[in-house]
PDB file of N, CA and C in Angstrom:
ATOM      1  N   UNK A   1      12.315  -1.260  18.094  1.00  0.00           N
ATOM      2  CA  UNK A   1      12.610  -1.671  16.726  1.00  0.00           C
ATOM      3  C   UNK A   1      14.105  -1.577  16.445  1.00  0.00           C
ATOM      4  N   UNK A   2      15.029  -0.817  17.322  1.00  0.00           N
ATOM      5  CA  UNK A   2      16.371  -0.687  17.018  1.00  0.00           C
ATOM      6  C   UNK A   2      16.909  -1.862  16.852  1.00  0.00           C
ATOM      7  N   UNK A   3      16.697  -2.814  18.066  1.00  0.00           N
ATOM      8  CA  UNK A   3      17.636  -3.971  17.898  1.00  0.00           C
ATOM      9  C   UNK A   3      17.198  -5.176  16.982  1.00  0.00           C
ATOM     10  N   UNK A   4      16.102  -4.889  16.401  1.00  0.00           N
ATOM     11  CA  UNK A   4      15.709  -5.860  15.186  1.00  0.00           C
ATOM     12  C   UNK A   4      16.949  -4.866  13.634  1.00  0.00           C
ATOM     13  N   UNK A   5      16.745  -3.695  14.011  1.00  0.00           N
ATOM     14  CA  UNK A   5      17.326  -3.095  12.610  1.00  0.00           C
ATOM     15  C   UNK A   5      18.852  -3.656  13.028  1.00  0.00           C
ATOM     16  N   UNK A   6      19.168  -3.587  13.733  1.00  0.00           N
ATOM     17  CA  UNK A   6      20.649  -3.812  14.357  1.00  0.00           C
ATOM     18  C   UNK A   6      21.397  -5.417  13.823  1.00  0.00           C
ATOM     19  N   UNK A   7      20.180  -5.913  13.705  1.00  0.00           N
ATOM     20  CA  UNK A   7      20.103  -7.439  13.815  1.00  0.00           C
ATOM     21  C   UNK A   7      20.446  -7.604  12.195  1.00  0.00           C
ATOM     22  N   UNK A   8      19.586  -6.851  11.386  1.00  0.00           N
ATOM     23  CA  UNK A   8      19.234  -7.058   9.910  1.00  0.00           C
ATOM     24  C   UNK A   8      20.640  -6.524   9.666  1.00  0.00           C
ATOM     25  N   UNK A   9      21.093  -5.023  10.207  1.00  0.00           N
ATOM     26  CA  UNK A   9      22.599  -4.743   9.788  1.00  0.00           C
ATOM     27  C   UNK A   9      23.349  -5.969   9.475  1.00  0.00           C
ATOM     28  N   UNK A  10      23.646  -6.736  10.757  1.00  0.00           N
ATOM     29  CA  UNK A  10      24.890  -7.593  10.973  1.00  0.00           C
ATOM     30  C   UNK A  10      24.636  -8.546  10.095  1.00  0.00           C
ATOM     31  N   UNK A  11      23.019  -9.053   9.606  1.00  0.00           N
ATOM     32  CA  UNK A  11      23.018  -9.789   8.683  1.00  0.00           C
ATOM     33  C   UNK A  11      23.852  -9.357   6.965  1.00  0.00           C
ATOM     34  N   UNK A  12      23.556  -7.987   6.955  1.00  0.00           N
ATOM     35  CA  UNK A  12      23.289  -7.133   5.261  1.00  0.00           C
ATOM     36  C   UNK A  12      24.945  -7.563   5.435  1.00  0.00           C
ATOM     37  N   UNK A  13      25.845  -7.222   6.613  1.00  0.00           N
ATOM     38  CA  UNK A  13      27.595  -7.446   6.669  1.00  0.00           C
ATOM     39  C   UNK A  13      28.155  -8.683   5.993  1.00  0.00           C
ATOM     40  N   UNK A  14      27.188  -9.876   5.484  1.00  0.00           N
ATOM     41  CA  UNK A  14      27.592 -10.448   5.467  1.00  0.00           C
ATOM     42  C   UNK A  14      27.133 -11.162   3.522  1.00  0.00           C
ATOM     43  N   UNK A  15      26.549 -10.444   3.294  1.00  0.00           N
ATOM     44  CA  UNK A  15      26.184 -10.727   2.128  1.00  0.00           C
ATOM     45  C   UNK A  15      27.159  -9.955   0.900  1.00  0.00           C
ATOM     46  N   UNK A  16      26.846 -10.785  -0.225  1.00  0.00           N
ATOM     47  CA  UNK A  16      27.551 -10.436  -0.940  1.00  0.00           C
ATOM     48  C   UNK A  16      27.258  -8.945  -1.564  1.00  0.00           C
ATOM     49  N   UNK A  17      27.819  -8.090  -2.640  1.00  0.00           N
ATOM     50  CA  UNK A  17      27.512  -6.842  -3.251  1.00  0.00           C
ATOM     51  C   UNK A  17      26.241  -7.467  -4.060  1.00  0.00           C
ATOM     52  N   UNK A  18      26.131  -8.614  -4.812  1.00  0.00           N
ATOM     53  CA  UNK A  18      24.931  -8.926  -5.796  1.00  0.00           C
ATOM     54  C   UNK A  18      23.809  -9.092  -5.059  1.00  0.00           C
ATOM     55  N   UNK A  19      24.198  -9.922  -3.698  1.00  0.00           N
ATOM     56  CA  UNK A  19      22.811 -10.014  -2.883  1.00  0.00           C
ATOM     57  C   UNK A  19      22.436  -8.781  -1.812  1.00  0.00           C
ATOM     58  N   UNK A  20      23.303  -7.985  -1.986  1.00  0.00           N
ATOM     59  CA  UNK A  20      23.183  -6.504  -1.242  1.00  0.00           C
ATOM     60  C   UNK A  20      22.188  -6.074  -2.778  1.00  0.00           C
ATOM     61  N   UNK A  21      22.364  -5.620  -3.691  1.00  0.00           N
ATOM     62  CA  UNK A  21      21.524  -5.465  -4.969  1.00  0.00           C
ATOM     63  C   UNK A  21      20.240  -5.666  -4.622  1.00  0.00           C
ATOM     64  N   UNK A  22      20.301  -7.430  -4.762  1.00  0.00           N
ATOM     65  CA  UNK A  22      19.065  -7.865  -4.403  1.00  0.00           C
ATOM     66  C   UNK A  22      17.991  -7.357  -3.167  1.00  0.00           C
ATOM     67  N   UNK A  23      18.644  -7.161  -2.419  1.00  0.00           N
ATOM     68  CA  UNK A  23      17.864  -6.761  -1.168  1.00  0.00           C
ATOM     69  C   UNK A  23      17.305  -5.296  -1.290  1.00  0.00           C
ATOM     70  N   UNK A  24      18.165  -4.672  -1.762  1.00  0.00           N
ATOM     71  CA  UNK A  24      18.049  -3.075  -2.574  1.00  0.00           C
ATOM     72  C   UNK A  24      16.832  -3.282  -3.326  1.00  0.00           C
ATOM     73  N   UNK A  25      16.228  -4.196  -3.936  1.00  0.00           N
ATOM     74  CA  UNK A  25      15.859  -3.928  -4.997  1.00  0.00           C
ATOM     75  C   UNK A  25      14.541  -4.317  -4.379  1.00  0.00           C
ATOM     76  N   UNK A  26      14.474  -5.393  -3.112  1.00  0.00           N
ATOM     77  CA  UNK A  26      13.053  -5.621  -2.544  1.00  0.00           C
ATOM     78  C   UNK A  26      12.710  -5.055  -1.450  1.00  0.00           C
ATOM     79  N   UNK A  27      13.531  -3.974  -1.200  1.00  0.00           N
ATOM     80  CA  UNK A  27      13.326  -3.039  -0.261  1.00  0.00           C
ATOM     81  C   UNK A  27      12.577  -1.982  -1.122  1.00  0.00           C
ATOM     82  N   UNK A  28      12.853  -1.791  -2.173  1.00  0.00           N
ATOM     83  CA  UNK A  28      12.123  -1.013  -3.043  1.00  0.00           C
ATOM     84  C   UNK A  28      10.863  -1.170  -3.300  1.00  0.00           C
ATOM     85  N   UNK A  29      10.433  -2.699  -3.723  1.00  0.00           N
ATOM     86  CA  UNK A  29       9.442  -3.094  -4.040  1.00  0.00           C
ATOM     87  C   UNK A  29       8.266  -3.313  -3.158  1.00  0.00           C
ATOM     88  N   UNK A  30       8.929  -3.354  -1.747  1.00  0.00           N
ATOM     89  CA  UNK A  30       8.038  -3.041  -0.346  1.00  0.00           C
ATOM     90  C   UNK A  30       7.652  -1.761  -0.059  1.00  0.00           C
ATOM     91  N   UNK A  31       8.945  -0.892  -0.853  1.00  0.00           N
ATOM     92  CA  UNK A  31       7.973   0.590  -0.510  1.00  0.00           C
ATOM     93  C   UNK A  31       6.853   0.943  -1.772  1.00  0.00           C
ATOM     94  N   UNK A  32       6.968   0.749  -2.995  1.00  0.00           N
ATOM     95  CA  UNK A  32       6.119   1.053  -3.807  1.00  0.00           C
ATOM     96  C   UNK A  32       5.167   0.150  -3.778  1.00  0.00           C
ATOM     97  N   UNK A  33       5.076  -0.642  -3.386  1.00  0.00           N
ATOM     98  CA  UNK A  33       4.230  -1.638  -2.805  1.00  0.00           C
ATOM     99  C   UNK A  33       2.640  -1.060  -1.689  1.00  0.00           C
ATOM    100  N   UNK A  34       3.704  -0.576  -0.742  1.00  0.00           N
ATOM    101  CA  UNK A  34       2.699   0.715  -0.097  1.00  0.00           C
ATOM    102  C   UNK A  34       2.363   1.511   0.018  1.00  0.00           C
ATOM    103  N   UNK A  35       3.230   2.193  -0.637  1.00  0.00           N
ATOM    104  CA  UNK A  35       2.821   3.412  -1.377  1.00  0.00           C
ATOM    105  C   UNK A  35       1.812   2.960  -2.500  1.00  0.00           C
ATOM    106  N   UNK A  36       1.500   2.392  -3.323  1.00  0.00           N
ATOM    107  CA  UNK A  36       0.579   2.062  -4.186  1.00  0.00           C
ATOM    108  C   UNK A  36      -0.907   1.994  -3.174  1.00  0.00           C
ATOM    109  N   UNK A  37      -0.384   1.007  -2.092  1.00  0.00           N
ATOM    110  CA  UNK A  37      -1.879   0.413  -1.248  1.00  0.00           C
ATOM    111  C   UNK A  37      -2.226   2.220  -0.763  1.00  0.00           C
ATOM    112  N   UNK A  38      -1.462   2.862  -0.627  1.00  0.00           N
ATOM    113  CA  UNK A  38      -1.539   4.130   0.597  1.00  0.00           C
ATOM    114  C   UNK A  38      -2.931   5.236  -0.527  1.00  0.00           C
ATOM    115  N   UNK A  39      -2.092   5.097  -1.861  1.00  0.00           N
ATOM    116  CA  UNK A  39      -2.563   6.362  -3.028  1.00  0.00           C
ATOM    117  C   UNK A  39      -4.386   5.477  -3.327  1.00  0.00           C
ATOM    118  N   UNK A  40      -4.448   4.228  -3.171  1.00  0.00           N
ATOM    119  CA  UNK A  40      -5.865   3.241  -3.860  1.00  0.00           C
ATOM    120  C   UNK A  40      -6.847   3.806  -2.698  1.00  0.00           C
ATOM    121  N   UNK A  41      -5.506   3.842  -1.303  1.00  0.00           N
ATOM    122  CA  UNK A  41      -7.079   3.979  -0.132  1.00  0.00           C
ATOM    123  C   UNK A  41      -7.569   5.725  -0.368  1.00  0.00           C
ATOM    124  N   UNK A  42      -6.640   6.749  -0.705  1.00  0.00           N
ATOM    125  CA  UNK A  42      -6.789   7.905  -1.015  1.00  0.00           C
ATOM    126  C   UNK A  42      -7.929   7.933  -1.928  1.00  0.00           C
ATOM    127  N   UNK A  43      -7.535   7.221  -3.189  1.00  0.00           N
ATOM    128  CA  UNK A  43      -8.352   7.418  -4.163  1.00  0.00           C
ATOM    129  C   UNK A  43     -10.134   7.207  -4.142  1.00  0.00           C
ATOM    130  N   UNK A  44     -10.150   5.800  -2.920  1.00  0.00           N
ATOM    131  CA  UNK A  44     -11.147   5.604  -2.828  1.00  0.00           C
ATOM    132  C   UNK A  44     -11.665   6.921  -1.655  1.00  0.00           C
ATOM    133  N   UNK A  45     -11.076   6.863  -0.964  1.00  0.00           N
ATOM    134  CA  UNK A  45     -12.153   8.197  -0.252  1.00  0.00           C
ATOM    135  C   UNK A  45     -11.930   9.526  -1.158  1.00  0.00           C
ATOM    136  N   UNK A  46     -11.370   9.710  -2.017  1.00  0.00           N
ATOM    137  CA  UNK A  46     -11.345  10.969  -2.652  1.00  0.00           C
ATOM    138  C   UNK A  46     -13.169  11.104  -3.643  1.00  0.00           C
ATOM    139  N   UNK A  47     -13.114   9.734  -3.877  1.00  0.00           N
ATOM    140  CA  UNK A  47     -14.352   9.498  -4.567  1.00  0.00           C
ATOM    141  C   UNK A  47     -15.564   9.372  -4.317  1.00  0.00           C
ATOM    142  N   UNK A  48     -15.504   8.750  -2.968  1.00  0.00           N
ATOM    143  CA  UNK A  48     -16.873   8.434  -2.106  1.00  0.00           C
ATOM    144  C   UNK A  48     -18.031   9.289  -2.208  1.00  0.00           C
ATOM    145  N   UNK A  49     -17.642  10.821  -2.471  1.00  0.00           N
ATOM    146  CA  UNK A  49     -18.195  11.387  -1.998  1.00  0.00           C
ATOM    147  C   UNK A  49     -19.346  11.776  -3.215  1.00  0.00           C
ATOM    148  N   UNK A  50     -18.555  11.728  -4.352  1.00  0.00           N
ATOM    149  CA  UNK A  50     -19.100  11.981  -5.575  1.00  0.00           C
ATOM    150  C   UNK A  50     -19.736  10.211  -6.110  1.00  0.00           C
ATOM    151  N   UNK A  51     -19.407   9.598  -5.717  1.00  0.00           N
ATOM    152  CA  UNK A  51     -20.280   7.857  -6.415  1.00  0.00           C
ATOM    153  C   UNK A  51     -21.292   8.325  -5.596  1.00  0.00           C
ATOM    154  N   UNK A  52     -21.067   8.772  -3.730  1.00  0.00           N
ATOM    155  CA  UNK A  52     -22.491   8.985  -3.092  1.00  0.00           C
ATOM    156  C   UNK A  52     -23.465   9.961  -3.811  1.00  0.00           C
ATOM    157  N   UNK A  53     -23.532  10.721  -4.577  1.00  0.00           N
ATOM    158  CA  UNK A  53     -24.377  11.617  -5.268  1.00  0.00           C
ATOM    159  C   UNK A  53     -24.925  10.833  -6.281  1.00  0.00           C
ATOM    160  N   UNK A  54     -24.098  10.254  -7.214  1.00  0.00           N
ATOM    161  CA  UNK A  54     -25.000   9.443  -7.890  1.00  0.00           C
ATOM    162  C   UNK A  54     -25.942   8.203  -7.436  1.00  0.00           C
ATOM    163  N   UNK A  55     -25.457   7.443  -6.683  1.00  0.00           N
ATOM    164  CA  UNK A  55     -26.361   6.335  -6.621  1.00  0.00           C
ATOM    165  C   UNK A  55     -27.231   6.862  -5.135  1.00  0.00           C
ATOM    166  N   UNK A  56     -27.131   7.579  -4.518  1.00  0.00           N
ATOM    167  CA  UNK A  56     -27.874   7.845  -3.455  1.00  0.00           C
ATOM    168  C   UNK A  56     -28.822   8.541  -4.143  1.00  0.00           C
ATOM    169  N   UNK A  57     -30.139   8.328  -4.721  1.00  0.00           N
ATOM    170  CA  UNK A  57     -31.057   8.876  -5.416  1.00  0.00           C
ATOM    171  C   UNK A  57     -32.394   7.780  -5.232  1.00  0.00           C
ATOM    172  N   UNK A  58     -32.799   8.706  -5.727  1.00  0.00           N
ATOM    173  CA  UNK A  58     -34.855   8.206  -5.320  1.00  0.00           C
ATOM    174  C   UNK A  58     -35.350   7.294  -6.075  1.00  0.00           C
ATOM    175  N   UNK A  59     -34.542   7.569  -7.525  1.00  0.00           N
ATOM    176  CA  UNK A  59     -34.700   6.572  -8.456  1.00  0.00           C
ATOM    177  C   UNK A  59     -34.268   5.115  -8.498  1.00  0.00           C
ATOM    178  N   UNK A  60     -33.083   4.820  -7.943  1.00  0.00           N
ATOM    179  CA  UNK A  60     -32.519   3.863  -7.266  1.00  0.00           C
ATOM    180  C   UNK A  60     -32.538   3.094  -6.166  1.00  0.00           C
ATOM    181  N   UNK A  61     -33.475   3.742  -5.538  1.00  0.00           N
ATOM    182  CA  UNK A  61     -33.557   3.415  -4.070  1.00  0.00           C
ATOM    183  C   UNK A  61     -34.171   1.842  -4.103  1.00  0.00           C
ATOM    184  N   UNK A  62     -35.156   1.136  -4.700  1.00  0.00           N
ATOM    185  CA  UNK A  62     -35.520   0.222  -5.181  1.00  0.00           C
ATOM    186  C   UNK A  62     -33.843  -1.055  -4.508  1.00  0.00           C
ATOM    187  N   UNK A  63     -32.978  -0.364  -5.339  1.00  0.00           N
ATOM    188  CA  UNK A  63     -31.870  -1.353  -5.105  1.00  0.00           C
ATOM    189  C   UNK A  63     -31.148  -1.774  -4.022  1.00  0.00           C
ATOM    190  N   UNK A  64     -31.814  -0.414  -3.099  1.00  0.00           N
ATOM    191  CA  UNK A  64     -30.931  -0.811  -1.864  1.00  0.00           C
ATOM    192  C   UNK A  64     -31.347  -1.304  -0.838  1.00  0.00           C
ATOM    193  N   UNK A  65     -32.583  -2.163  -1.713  1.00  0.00           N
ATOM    194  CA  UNK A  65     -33.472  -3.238  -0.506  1.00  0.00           C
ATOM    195  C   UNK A  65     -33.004  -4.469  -0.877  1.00  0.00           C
ATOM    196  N   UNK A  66     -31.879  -4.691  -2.208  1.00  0.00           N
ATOM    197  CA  UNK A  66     -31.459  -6.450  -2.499  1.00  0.00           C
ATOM    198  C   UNK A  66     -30.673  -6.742  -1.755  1.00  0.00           C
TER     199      UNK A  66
END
């Protein structure tokens, strides 16, 4: 991966300070970006375990033949 980052350097050398900004600013938006996807997949297994208590029941079971 070095010589791809190496690559992007010599590009960033050549841009202006506003489009250095710019790039700043969607470099950002790529990390909170995955960081968002990273905390949704957390959230969903944080939960699994407790939705499984509710709908895994005798009373319901009916539904999990549709």
């Amino acid at each position: 991966m070095q010589p791809l980052v190496q690559q992007m350097l010599e590009k960033l050398e050549h841009l202006s300070p506003e489009r250095l900004a710019e790039v700043e600013d969607f470099i950002d938006f790529l990390q909170q970006r995955d960081q968002d996807k990273h905390l949704r997949q957390d959230y969903v297994q944080a939960s699994e375990a407790a939705f499984n208590q509710v709908w895994d029941n005798d009373d319901d079971a009916v539904y999990d033949k549709l």
